[in-house]
N, C-alpha and C. Protein backbone atom coordinates (compact mmCIF):
# COMPACT_ATOMS: atom_id res chain seq x y z
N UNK A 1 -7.52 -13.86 -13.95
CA UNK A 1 -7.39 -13.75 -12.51
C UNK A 1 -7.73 -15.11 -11.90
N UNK A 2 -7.20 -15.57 -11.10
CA UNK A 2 -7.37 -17.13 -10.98
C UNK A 2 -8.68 -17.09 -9.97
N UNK A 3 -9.54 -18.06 -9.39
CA UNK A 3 -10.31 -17.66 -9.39
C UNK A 3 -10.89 -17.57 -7.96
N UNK A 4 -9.67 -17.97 -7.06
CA UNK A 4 -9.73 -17.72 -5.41
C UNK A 4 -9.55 -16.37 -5.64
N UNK A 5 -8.99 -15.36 -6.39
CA UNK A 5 -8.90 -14.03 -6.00
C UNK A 5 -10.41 -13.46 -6.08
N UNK A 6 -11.00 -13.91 -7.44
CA UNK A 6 -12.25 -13.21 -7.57
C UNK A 6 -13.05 -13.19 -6.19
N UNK A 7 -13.07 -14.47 -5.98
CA UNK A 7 -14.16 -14.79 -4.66
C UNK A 7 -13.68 -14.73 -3.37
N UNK A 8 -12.73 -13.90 -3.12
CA UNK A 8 -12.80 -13.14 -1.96
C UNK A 8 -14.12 -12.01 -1.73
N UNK A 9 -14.38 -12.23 -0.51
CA UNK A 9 -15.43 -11.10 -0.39
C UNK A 9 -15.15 -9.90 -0.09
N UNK A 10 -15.75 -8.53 -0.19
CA UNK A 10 -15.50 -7.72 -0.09
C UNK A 10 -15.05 -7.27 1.65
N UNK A 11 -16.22 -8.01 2.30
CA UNK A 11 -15.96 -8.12 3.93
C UNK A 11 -14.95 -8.52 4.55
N UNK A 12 -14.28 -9.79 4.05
CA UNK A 12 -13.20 -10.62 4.06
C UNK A 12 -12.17 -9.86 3.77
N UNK A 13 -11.72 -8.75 3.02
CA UNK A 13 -10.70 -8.19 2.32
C UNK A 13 -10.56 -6.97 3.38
N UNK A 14 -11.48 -6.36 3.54
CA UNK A 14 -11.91 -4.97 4.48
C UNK A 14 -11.39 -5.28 5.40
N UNK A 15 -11.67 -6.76 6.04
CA UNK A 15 -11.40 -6.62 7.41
C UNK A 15 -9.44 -7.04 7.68
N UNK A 16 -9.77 -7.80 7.06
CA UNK A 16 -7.90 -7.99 6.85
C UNK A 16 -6.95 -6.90 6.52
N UNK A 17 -7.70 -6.03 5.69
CA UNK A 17 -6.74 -4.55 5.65
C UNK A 17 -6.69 -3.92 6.80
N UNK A 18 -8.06 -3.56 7.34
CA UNK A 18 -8.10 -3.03 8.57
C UNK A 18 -7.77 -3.58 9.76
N UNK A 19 -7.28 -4.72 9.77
CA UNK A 19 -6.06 -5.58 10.82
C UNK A 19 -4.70 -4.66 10.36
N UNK A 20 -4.48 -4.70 9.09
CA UNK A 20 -2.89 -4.20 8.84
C UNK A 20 -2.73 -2.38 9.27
N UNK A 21 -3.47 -2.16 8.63
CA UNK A 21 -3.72 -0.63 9.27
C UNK A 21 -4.15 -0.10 9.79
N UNK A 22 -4.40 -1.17 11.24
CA UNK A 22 -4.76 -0.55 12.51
C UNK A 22 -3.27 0.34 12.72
N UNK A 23 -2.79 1.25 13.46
CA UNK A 23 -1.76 1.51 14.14
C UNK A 23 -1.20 1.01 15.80
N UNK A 24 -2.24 0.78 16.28
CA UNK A 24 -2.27 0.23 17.69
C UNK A 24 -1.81 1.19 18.48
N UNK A 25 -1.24 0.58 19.52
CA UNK A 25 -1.22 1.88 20.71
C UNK A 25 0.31 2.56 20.83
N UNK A 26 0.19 3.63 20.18
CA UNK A 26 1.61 4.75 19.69
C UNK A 26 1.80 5.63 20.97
N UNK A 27 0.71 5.60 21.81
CA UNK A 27 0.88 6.62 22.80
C UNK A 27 2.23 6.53 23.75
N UNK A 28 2.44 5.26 23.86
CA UNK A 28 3.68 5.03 24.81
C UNK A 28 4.35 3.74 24.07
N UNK A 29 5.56 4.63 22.97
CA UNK A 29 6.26 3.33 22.26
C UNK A 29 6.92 2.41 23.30
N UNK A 30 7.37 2.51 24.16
CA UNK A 30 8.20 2.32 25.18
C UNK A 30 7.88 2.32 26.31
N UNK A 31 8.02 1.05 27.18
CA UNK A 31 7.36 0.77 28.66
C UNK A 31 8.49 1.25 29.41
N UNK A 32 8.14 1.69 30.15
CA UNK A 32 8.77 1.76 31.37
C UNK A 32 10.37 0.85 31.79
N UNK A 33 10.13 -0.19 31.55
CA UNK A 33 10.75 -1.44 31.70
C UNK A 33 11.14 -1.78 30.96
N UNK A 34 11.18 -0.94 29.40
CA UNK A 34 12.14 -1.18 28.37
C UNK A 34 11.46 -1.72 27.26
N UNK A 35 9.83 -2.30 27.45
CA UNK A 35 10.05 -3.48 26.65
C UNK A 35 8.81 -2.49 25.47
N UNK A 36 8.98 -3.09 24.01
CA UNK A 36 8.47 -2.04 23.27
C UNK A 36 6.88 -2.69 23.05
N UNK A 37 6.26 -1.27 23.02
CA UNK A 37 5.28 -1.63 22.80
C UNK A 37 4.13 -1.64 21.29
N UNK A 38 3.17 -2.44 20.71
CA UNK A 38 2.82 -2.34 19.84
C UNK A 38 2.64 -1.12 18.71
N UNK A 39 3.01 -0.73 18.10
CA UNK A 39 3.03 0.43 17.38
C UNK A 39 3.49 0.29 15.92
N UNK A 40 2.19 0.15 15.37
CA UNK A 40 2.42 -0.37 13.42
C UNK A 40 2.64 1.17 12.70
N UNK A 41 3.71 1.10 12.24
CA UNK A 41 3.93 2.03 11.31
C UNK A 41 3.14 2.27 10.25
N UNK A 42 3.00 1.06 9.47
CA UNK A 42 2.01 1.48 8.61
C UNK A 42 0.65 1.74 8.98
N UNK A 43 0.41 1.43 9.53
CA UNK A 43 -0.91 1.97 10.37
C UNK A 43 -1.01 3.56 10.47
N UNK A 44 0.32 4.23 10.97
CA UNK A 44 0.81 5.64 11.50
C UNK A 44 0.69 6.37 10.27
N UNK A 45 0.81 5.82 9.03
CA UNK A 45 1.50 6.27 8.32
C UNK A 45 -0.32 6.57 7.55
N UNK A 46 -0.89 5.40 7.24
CA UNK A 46 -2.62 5.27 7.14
C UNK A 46 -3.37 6.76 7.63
N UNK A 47 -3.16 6.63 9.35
CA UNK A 47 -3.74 7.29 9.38
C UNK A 47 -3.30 9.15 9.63
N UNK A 48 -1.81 8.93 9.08
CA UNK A 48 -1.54 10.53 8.23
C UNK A 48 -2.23 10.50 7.19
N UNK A 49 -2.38 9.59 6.05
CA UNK A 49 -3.24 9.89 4.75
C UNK A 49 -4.27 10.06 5.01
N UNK A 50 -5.46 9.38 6.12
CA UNK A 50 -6.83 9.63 5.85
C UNK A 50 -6.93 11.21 6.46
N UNK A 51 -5.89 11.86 7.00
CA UNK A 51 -6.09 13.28 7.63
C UNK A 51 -5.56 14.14 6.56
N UNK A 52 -4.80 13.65 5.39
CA UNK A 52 -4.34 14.12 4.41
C UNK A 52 -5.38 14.03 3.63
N UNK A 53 -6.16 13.65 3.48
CA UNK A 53 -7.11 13.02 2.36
C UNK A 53 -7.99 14.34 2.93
N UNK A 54 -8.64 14.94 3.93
CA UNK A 54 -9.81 15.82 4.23
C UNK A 54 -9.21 16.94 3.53
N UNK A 55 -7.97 17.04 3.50
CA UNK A 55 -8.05 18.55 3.04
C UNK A 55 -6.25 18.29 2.27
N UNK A 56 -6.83 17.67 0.75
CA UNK A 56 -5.45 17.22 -0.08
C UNK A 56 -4.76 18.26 -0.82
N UNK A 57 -3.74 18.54 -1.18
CA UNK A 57 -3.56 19.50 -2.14
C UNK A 57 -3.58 19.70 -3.11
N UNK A 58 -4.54 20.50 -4.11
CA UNK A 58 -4.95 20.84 -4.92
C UNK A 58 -4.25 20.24 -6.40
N UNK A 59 -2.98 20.72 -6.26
CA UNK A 59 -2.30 20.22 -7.31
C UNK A 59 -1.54 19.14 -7.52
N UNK A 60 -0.81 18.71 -6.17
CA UNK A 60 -0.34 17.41 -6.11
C UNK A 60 -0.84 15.90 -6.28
N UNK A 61 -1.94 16.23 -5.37
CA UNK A 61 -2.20 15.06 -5.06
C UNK A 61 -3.54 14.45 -6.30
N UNK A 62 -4.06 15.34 -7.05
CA UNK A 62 -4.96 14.34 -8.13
C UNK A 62 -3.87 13.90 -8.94
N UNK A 63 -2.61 14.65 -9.53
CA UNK A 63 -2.55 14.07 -10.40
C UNK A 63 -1.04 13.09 -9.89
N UNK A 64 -0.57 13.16 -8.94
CA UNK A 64 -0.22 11.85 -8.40
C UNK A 64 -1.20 10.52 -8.17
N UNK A 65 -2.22 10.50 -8.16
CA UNK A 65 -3.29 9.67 -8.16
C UNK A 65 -3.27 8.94 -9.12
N UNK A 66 -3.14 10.06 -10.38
CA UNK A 66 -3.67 9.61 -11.87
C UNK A 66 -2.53 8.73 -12.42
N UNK A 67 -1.09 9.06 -11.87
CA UNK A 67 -0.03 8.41 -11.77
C UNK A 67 0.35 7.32 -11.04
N UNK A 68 -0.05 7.54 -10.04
CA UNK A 68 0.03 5.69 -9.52
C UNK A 68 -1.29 4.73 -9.69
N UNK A 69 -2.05 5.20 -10.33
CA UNK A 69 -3.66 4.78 -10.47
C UNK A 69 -2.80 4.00 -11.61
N UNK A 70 -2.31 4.37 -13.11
CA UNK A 70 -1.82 4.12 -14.06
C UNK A 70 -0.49 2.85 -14.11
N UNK A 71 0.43 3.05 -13.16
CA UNK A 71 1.29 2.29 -13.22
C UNK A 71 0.77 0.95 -12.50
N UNK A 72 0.13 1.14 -11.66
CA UNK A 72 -0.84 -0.22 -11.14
C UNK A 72 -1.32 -0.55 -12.31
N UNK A 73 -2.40 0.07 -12.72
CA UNK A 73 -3.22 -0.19 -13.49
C UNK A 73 -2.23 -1.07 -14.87
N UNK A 74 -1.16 -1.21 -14.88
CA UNK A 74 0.12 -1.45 -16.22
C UNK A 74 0.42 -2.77 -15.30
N UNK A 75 0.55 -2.75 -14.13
CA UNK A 75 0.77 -3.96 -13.01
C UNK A 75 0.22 -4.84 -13.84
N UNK A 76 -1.63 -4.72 -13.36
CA UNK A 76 -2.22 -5.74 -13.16
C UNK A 76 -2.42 -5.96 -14.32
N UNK A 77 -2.71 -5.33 -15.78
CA UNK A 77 -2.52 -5.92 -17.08
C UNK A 77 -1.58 -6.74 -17.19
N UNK A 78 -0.32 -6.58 -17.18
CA UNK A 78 1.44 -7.09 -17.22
C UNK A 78 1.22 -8.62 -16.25
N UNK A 79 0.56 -8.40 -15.22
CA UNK A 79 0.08 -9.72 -14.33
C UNK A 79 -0.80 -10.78 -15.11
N UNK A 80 -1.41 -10.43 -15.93
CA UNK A 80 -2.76 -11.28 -16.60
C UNK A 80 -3.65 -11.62 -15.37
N UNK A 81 -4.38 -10.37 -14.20
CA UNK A 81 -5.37 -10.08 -13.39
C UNK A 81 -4.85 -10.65 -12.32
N UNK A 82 -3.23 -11.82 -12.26
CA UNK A 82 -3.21 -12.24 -11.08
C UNK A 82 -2.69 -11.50 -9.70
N UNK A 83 -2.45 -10.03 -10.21
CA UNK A 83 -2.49 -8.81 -9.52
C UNK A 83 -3.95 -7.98 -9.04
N UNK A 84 -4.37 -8.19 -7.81
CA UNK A 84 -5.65 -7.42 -7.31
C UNK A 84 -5.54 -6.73 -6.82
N UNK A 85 -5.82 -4.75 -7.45
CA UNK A 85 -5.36 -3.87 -6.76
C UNK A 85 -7.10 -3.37 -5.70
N UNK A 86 -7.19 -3.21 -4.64
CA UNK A 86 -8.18 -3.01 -3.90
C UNK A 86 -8.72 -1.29 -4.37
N UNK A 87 -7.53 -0.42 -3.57
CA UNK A 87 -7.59 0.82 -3.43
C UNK A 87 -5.94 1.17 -3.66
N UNK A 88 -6.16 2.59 -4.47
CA UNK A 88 -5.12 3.56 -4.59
C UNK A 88 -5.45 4.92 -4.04
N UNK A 89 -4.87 5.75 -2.92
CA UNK A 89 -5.54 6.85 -2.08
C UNK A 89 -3.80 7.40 -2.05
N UNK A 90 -4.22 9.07 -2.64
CA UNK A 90 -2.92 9.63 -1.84
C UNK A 90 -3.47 11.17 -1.77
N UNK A 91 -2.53 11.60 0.02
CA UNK A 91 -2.91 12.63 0.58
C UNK A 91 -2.27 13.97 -0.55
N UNK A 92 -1.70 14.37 0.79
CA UNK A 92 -0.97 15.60 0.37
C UNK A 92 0.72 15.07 0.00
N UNK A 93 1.07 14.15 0.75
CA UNK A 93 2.43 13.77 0.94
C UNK A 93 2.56 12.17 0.97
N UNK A 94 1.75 11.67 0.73
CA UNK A 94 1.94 10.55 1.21
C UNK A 94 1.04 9.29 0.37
N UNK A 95 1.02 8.23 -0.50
CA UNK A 95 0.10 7.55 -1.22
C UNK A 95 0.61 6.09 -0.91
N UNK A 96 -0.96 5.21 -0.66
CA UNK A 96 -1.19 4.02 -0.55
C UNK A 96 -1.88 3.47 -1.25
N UNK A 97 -1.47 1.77 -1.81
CA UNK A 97 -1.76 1.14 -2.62
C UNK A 97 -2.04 -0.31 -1.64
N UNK A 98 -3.35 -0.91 -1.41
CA UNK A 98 -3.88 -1.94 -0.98
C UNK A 98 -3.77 -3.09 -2.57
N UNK A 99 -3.09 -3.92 -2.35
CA UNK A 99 -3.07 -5.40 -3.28
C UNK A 99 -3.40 -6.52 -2.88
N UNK A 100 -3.65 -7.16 -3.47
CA UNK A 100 -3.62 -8.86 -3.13
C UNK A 100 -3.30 -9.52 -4.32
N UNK A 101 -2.13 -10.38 -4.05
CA UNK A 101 -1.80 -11.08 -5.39
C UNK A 101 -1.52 -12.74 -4.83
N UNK A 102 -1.71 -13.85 -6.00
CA UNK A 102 -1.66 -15.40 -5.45
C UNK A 102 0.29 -15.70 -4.15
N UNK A 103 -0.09 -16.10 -3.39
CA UNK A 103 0.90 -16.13 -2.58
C UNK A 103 1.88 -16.76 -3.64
N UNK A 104 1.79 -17.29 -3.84
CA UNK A 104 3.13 -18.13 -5.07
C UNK A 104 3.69 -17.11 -5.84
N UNK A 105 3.11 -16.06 -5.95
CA UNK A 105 3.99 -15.26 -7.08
C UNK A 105 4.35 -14.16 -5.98
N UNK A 106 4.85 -14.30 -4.21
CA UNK A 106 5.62 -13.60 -4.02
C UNK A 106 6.69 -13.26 -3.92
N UNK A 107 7.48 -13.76 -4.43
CA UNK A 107 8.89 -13.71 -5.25
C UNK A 107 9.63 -13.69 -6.60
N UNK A 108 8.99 -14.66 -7.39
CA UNK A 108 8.83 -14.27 -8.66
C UNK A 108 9.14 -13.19 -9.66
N UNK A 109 9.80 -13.23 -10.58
CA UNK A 109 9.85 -11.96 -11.59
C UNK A 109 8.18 -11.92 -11.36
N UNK A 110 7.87 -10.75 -11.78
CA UNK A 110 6.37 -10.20 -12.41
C UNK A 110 5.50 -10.02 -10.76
N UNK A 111 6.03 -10.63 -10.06
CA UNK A 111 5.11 -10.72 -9.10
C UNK A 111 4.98 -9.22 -8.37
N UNK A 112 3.33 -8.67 -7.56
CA UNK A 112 3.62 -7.30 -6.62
C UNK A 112 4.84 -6.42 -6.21
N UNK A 113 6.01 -7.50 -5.82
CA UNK A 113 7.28 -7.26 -5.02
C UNK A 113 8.34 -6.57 -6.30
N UNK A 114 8.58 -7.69 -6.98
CA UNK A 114 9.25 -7.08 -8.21
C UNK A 114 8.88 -5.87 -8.70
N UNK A 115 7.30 -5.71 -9.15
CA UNK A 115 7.02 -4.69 -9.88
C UNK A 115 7.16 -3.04 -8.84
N UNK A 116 6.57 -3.60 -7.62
CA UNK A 116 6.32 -2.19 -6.50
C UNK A 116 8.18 -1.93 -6.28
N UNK A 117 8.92 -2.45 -6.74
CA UNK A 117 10.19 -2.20 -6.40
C UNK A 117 10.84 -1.23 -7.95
N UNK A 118 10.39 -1.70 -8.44
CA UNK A 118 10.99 -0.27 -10.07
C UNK A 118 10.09 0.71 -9.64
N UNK A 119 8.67 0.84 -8.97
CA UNK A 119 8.73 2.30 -8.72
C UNK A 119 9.74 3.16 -8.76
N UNK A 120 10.77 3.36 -7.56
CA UNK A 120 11.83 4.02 -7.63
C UNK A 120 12.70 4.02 -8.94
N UNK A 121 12.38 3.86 -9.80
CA UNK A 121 12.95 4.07 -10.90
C UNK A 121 12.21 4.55 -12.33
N UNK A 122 11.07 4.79 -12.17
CA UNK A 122 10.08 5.59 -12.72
C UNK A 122 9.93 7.46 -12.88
N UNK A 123 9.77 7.65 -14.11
CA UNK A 123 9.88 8.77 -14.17
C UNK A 123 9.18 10.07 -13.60
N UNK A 124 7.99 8.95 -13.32
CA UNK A 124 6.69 9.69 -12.49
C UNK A 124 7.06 9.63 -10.88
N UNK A 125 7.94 8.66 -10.14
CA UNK A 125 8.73 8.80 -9.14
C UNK A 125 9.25 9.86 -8.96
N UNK A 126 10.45 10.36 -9.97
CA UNK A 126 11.04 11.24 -9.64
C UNK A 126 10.26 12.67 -9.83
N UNK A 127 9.65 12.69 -11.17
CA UNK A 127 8.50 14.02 -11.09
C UNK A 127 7.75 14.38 -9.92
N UNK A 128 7.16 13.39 -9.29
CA UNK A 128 6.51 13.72 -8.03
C UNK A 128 6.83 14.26 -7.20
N UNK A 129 8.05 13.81 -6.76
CA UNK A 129 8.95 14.00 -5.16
C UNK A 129 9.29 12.75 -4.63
N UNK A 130 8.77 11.82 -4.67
CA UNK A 130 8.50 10.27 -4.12
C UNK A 130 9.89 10.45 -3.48
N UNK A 131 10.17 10.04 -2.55
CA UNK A 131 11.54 9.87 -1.39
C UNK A 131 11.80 8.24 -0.71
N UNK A 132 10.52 7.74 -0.82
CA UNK A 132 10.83 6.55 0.54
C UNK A 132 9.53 5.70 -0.41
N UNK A 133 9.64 4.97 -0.16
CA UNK A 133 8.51 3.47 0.09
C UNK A 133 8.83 2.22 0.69
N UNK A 134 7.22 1.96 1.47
CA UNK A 134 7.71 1.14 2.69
C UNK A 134 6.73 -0.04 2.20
N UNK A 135 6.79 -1.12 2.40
CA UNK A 135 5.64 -2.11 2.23
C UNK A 135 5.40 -3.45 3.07
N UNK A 136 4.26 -3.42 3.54
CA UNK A 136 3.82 -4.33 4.65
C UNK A 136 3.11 -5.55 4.04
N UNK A 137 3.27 -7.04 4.76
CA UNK A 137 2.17 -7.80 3.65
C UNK A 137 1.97 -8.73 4.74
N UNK A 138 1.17 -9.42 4.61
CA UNK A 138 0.45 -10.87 5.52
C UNK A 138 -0.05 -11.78 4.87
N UNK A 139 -0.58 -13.11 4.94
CA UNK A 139 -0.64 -14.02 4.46
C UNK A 139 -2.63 -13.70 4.83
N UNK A 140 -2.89 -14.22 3.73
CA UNK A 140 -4.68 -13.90 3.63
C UNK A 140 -5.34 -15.22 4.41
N UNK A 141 -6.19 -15.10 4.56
CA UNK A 141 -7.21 -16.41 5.34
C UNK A 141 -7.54 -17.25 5.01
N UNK A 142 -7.43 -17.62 3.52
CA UNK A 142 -7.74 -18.41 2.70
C UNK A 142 -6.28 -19.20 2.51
N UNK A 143 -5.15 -18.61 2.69
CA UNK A 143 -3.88 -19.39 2.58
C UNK A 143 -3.14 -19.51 1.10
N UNK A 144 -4.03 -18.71 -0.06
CA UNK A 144 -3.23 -18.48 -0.84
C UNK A 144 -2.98 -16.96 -1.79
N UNK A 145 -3.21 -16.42 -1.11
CA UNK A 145 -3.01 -15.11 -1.16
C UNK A 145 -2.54 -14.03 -0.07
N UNK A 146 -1.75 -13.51 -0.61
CA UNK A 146 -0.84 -12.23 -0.03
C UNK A 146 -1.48 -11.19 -0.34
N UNK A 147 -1.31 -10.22 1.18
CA UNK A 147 -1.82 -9.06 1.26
C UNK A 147 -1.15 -7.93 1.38
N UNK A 148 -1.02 -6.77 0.02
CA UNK A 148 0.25 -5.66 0.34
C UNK A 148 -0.44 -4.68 1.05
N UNK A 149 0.17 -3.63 1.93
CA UNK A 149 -0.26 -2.37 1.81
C UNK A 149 1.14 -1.46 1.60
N UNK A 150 1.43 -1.39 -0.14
CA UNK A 150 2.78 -0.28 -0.17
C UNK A 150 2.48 1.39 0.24
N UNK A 151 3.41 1.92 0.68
CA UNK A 151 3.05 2.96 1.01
C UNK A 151 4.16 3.99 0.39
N UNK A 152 3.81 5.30 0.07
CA UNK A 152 4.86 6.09 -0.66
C UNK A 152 4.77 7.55 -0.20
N UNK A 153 5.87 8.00 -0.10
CA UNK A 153 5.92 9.57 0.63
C UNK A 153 6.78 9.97 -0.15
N UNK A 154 6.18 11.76 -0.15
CA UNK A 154 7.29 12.19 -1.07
C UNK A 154 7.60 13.25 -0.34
N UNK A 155 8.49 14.41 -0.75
CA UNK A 155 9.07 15.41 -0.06
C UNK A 155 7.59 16.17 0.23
N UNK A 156 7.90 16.71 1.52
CA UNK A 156 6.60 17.85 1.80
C UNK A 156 7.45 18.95 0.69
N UNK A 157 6.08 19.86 0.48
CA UNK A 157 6.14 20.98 -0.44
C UNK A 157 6.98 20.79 -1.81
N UNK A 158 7.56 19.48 -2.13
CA UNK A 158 8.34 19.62 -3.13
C UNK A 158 8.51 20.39 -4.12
């Protein structure tokens, strides 16, 4: 793992996620006057999982866990650590994966982007329900690291 990733702080990381998944103000997408107003999807989408997360479903959602816990977990080996997965959390319908990987490898074969993109082609994809994935990223504070938050939904009740 090179060794600006290690020494990010835990505070430093927290707070930069929680910039990305704020949602901001959804109450009125649309002014009056046309003009749109702040409203982060992934944020929206965040805070369906943490309401998914109080009361998850029983059968879906551990062992979808154990399944995207795993294919990360194959990431960041396959990376040689220059893949940093933070958190893996999924509700009832819906699972997020917080990363940080060296900004240089965001394009790259091997890099976050490449790999979070064969999801959809995984067998544990289709077992699940998985339907959509969306993924948000920003440039970290330090200037050489990228920040994901992928997000994955699958059919309700599948």
């Amino acid at each position: 793992m090179p060794r600006y990733l290690r020494e990010l702080g835990k505070d430093q990381i927290a707070e930069k996620f929680s910039e990305m998944l704020d949602p901001g103000d959804c109450s009125q997408a649309i002014d009056p006057d046309g003009r749109i107003m702040r409203c982060n999807s992934v944020g929206v989408l965040n805070q369906r999982l943490q309401e998914q997360l109080k009361n998850p479903d029983p059968r879906w959602t551990p062992l979808a866990q154990r399944e995207l816990q795993a294919a990360v977990d194959a990431i960041g080996e396959k990376s040689g650590g220059r893949i940093r997965t933070i958190d893996v959390r999924c509700g009832r319908d819906v699972c997020q994966i917080l990363t940080i990987a060296p900004t240089s490898d965001h394009n790259p074969p091997g890099g976050w982007d490449d790999a979070s993109r064969a999801f959809g082609t995984a067998q544990w994809w289709k077992d699940l329900g998985f339907v959509d994935m969306g993924q948000s990223m920003t440039s970290g504070p330090d200037g050489q690291t990228t920040y994901y938050v992928t997000q994955l939904t699958a059919k309700p009740g599948r």
